[in-house]
PDB file of N, CA and C in Angstrom:
ATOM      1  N   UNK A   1       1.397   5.250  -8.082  1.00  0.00           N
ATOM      2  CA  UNK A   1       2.142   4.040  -8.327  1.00  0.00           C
ATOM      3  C   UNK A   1       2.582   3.948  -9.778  1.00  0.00           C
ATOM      4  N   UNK A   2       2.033   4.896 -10.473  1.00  0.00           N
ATOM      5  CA  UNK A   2       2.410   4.543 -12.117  1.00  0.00           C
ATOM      6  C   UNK A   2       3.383   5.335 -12.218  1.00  0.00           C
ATOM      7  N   UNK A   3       4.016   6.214 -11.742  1.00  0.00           N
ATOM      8  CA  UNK A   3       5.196   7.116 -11.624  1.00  0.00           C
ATOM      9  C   UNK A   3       6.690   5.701 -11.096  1.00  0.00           C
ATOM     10  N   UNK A   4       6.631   5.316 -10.353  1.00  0.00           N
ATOM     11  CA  UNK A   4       6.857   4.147  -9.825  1.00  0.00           C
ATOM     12  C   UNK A   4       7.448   2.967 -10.613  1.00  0.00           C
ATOM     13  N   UNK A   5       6.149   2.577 -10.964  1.00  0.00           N
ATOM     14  CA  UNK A   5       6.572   1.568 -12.206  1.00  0.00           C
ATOM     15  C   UNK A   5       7.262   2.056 -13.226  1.00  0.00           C
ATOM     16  N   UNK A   6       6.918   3.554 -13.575  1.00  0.00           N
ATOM     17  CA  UNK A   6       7.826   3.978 -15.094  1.00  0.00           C
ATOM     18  C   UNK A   6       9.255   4.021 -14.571  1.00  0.00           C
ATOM     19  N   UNK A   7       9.326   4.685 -13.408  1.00  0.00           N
ATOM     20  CA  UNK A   7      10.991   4.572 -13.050  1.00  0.00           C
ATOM     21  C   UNK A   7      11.425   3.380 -13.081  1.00  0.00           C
ATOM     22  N   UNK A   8      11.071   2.433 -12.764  1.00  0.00           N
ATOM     23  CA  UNK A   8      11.840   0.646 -12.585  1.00  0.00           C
ATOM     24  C   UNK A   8      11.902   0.489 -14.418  1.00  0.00           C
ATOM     25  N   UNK A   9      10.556   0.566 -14.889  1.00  0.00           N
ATOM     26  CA  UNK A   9      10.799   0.297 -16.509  1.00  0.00           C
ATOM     27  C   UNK A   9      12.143   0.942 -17.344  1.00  0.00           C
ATOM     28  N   UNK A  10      11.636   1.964 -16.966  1.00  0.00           N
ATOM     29  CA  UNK A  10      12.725   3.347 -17.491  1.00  0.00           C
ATOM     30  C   UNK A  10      14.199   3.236 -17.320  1.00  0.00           C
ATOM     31  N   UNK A  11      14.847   2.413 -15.855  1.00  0.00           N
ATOM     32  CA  UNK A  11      15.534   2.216 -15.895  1.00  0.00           C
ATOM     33  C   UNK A  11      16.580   0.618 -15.433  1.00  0.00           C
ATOM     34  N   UNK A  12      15.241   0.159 -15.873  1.00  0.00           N
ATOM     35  CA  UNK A  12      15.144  -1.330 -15.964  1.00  0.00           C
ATOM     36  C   UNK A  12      15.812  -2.019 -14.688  1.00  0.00           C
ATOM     37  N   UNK A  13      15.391  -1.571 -13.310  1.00  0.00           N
ATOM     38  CA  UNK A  13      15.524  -1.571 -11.952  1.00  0.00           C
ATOM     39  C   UNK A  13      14.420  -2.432 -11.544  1.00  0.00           C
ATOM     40  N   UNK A  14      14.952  -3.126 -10.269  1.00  0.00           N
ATOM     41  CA  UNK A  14      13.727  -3.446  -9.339  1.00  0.00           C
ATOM     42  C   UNK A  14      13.212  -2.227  -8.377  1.00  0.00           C
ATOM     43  N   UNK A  15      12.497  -1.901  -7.936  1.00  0.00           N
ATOM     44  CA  UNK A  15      12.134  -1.055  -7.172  1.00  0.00           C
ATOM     45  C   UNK A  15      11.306  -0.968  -5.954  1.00  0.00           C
ATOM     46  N   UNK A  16      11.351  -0.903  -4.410  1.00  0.00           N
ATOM     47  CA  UNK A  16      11.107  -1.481  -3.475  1.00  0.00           C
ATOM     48  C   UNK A  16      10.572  -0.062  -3.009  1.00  0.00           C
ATOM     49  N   UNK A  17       9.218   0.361  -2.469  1.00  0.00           N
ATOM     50  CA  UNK A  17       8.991   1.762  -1.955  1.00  0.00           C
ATOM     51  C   UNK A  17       7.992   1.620  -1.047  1.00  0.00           C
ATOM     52  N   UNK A  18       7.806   2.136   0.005  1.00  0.00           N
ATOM     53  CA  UNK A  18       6.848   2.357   1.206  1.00  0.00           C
ATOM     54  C   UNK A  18       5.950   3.609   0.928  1.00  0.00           C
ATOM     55  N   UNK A  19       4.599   3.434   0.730  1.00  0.00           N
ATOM     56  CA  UNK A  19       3.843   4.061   0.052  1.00  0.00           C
ATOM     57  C   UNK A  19       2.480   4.013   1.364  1.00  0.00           C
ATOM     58  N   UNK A  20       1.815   4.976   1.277  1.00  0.00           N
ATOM     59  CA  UNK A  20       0.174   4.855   1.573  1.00  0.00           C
ATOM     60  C   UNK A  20      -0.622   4.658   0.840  1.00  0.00           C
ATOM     61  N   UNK A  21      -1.536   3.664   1.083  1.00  0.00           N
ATOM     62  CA  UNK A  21      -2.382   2.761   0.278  1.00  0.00           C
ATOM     63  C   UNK A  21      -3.790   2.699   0.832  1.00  0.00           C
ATOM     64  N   UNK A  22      -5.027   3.839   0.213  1.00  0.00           N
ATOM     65  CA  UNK A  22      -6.112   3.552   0.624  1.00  0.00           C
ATOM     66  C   UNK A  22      -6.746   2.692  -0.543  1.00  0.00           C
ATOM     67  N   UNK A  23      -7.684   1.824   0.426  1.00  0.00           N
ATOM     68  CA  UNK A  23      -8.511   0.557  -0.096  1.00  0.00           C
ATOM     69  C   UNK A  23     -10.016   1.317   0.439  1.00  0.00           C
ATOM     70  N   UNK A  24     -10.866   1.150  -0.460  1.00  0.00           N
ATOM     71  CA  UNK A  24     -12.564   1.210   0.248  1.00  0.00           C
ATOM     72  C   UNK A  24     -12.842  -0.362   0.805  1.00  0.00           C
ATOM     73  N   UNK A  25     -13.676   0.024   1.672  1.00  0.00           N
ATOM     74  CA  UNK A  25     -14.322  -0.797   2.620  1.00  0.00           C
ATOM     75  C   UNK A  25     -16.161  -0.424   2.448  1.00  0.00           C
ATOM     76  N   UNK A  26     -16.901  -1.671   3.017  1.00  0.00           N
ATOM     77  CA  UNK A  26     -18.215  -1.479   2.977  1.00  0.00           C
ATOM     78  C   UNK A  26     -18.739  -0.722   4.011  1.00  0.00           C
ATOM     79  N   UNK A  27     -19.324  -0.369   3.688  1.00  0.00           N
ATOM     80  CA  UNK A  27     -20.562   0.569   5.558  1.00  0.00           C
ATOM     81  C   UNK A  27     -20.872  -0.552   6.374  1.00  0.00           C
ATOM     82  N   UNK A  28     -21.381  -1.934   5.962  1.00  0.00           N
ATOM     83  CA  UNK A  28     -21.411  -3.363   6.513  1.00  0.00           C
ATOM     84  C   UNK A  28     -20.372  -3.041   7.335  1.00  0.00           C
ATOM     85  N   UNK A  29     -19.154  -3.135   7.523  1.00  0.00           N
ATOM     86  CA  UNK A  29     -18.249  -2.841   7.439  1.00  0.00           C
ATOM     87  C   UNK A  29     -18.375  -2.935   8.815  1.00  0.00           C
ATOM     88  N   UNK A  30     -18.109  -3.061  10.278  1.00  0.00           N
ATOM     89  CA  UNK A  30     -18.300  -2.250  11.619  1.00  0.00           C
ATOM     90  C   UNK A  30     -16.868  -1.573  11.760  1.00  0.00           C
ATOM     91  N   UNK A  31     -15.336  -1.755  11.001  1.00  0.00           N
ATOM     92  CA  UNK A  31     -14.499  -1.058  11.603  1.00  0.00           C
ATOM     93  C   UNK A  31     -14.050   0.030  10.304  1.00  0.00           C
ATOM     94  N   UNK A  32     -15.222  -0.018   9.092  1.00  0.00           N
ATOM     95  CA  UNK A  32     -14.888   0.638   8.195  1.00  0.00           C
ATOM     96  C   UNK A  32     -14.977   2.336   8.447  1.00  0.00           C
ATOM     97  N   UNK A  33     -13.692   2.953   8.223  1.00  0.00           N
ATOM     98  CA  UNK A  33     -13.743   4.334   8.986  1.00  0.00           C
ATOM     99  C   UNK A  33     -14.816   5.302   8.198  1.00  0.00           C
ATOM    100  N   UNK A  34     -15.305   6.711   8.684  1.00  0.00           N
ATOM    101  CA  UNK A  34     -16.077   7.288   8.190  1.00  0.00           C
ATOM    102  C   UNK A  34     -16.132   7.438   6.843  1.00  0.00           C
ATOM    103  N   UNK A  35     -14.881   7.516   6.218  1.00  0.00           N
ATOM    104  CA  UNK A  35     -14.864   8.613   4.426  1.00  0.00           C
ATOM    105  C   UNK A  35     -14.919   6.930   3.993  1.00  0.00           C
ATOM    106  N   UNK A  36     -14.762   5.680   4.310  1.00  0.00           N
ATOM    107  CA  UNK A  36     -15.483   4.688   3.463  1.00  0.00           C
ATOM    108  C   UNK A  36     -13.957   3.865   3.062  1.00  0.00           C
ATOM    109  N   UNK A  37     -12.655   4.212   3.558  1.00  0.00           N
ATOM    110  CA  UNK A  37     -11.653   3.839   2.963  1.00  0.00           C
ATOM    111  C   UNK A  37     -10.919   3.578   4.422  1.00  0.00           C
ATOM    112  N   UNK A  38      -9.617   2.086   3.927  1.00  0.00           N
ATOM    113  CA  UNK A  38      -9.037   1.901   5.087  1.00  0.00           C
ATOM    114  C   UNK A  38      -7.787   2.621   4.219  1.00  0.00           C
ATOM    115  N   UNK A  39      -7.168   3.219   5.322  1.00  0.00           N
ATOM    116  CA  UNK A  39      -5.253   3.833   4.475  1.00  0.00           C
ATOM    117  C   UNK A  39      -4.440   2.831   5.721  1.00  0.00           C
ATOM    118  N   UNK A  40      -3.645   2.263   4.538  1.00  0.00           N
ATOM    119  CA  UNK A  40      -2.483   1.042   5.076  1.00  0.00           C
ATOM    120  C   UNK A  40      -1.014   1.498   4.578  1.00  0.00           C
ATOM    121  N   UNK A  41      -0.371   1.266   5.574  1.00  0.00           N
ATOM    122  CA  UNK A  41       1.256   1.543   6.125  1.00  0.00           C
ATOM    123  C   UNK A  41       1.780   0.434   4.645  1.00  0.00           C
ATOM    124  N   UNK A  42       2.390   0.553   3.115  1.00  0.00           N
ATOM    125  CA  UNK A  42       2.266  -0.677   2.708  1.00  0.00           C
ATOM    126  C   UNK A  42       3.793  -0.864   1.389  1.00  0.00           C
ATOM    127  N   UNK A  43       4.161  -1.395   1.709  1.00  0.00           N
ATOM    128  CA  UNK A  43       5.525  -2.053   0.451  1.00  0.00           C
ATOM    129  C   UNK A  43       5.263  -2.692  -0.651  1.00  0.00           C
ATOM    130  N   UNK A  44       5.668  -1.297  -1.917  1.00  0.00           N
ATOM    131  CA  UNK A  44       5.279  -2.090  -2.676  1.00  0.00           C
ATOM    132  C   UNK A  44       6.827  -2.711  -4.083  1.00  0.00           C
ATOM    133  N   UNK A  45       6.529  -3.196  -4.596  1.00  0.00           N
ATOM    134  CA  UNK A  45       8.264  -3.874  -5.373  1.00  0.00           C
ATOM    135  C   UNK A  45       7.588  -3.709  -7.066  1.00  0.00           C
ATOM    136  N   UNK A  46       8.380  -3.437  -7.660  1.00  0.00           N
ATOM    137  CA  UNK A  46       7.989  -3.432  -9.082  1.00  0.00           C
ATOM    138  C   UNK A  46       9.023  -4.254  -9.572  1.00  0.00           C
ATOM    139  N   UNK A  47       9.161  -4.878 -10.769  1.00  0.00           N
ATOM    140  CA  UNK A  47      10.056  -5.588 -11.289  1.00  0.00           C
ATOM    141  C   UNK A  47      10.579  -4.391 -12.511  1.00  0.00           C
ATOM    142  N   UNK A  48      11.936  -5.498 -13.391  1.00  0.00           N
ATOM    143  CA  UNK A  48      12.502  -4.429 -14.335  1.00  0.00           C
ATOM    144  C   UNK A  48      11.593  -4.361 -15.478  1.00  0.00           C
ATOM    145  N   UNK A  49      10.363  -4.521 -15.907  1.00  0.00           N
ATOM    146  CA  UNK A  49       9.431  -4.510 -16.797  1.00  0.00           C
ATOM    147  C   UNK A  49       8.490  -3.339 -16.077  1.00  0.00           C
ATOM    148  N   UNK A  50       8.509  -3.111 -14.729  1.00  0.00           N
ATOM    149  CA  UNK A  50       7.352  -2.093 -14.322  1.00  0.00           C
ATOM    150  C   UNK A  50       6.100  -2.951 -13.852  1.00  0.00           C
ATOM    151  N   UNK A  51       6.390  -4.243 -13.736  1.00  0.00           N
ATOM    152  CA  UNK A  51       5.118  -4.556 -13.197  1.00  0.00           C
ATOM    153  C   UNK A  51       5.193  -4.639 -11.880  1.00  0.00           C
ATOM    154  N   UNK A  52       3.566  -4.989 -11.326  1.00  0.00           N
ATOM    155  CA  UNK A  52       3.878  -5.031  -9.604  1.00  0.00           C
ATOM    156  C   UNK A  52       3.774  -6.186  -9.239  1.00  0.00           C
ATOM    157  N   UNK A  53       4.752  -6.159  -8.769  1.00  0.00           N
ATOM    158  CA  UNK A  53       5.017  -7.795  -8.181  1.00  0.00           C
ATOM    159  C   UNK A  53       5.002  -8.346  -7.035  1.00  0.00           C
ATOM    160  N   UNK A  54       4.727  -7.459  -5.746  1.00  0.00           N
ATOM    161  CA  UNK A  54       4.781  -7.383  -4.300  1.00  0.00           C
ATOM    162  C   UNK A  54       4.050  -6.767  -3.920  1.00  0.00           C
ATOM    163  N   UNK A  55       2.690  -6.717  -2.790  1.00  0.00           N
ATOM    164  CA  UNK A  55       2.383  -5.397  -1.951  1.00  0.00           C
ATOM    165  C   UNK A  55       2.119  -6.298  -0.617  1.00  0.00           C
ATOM    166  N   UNK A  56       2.778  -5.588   0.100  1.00  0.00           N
ATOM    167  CA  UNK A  56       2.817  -5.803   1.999  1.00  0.00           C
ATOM    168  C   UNK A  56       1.898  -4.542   2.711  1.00  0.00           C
ATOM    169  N   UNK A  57       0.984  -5.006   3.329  1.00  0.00           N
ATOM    170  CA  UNK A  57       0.250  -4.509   4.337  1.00  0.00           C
ATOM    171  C   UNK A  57       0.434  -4.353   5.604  1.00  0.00           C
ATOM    172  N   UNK A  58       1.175  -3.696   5.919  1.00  0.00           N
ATOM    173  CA  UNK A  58       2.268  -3.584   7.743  1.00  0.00           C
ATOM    174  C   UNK A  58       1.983  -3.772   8.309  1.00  0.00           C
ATOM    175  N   UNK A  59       1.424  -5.186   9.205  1.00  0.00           N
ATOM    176  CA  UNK A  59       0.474  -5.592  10.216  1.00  0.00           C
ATOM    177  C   UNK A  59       0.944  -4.980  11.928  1.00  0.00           C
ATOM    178  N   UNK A  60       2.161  -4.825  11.734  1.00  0.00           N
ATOM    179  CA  UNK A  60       3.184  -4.372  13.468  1.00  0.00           C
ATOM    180  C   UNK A  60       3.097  -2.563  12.882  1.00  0.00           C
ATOM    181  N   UNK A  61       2.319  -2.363  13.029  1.00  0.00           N
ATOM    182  CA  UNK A  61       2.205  -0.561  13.278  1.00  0.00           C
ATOM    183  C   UNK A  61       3.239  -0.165  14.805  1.00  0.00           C
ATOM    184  N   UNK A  62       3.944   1.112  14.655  1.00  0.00           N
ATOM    185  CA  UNK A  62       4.436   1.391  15.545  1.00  0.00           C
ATOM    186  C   UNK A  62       3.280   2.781  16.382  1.00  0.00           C
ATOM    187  N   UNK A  63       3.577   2.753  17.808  1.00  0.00           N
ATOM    188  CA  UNK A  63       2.599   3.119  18.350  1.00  0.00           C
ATOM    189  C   UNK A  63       2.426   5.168  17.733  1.00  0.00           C
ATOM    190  N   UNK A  64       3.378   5.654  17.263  1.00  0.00           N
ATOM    191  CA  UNK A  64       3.258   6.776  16.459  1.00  0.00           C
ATOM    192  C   UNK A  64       2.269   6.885  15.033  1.00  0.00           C
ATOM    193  N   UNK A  65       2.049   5.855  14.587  1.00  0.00           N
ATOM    194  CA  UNK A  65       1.388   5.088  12.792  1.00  0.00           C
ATOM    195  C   UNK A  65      -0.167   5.370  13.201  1.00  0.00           C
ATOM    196  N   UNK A  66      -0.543   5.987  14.003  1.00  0.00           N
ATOM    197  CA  UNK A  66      -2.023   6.138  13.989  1.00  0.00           C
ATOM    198  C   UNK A  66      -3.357   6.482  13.345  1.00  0.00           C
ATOM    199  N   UNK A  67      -2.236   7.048  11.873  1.00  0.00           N
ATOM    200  CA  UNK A  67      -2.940   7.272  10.733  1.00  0.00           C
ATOM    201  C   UNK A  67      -3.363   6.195   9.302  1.00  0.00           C
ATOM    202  N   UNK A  68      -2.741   5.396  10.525  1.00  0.00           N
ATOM    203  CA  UNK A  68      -2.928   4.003   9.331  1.00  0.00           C
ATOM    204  C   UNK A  68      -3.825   3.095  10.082  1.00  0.00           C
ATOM    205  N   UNK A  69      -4.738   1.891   9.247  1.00  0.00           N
ATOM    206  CA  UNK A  69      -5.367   0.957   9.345  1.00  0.00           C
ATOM    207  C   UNK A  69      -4.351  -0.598   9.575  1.00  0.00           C
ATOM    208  N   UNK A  70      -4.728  -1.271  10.461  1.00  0.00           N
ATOM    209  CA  UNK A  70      -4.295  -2.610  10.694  1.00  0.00           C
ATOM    210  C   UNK A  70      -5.231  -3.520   9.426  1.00  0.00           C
ATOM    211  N   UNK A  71      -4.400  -4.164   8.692  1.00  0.00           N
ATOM    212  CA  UNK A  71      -5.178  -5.096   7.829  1.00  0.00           C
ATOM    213  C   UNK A  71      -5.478  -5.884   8.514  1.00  0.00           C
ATOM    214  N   UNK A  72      -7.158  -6.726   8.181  1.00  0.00           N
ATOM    215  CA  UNK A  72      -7.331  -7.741   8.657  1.00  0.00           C
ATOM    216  C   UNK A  72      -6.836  -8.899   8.139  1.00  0.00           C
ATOM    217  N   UNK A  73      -6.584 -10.370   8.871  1.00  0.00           N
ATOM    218  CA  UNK A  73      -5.690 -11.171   8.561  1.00  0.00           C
ATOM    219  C   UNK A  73      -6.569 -12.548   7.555  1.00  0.00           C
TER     220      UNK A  73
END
């Protein structure tokens, strides 16, 4: 994501990109997957400074997306 932000800074753009996004999760956890991390389908927007200003978690997975986690709501 810091590649990302330097391009929007760099060229003083907004920047809108669909990225994979693993988050850790607890072992508590009952739907937390084995390696300890959920990976989410996810949009993220940078502003013309490079900061992040948006991230979307793709709750409507299409039935092919099976490599991704449903966020909980």
């Amino acid at each position: 994501q810091e590649r990302l932000s330097c391009l929007a800074k760099d060229n003083s753009i907004y920047l809108v990109a669909n990225i994979g996004d693993k988050k850790p999760c607890n072992a508590s956890d009952s739907q937390c997957p084995p390696d300890g991390h959920y990976q989410y389908n996810t949009d993220v927007v940078f502003d013309s400074q490079g900061k992040l200003v948006a991230r979307y978690h793709k709750h409507n997975l299409f039935m092919n997306e099976n490599q991704f986690n449903v966020p909980k709501k």
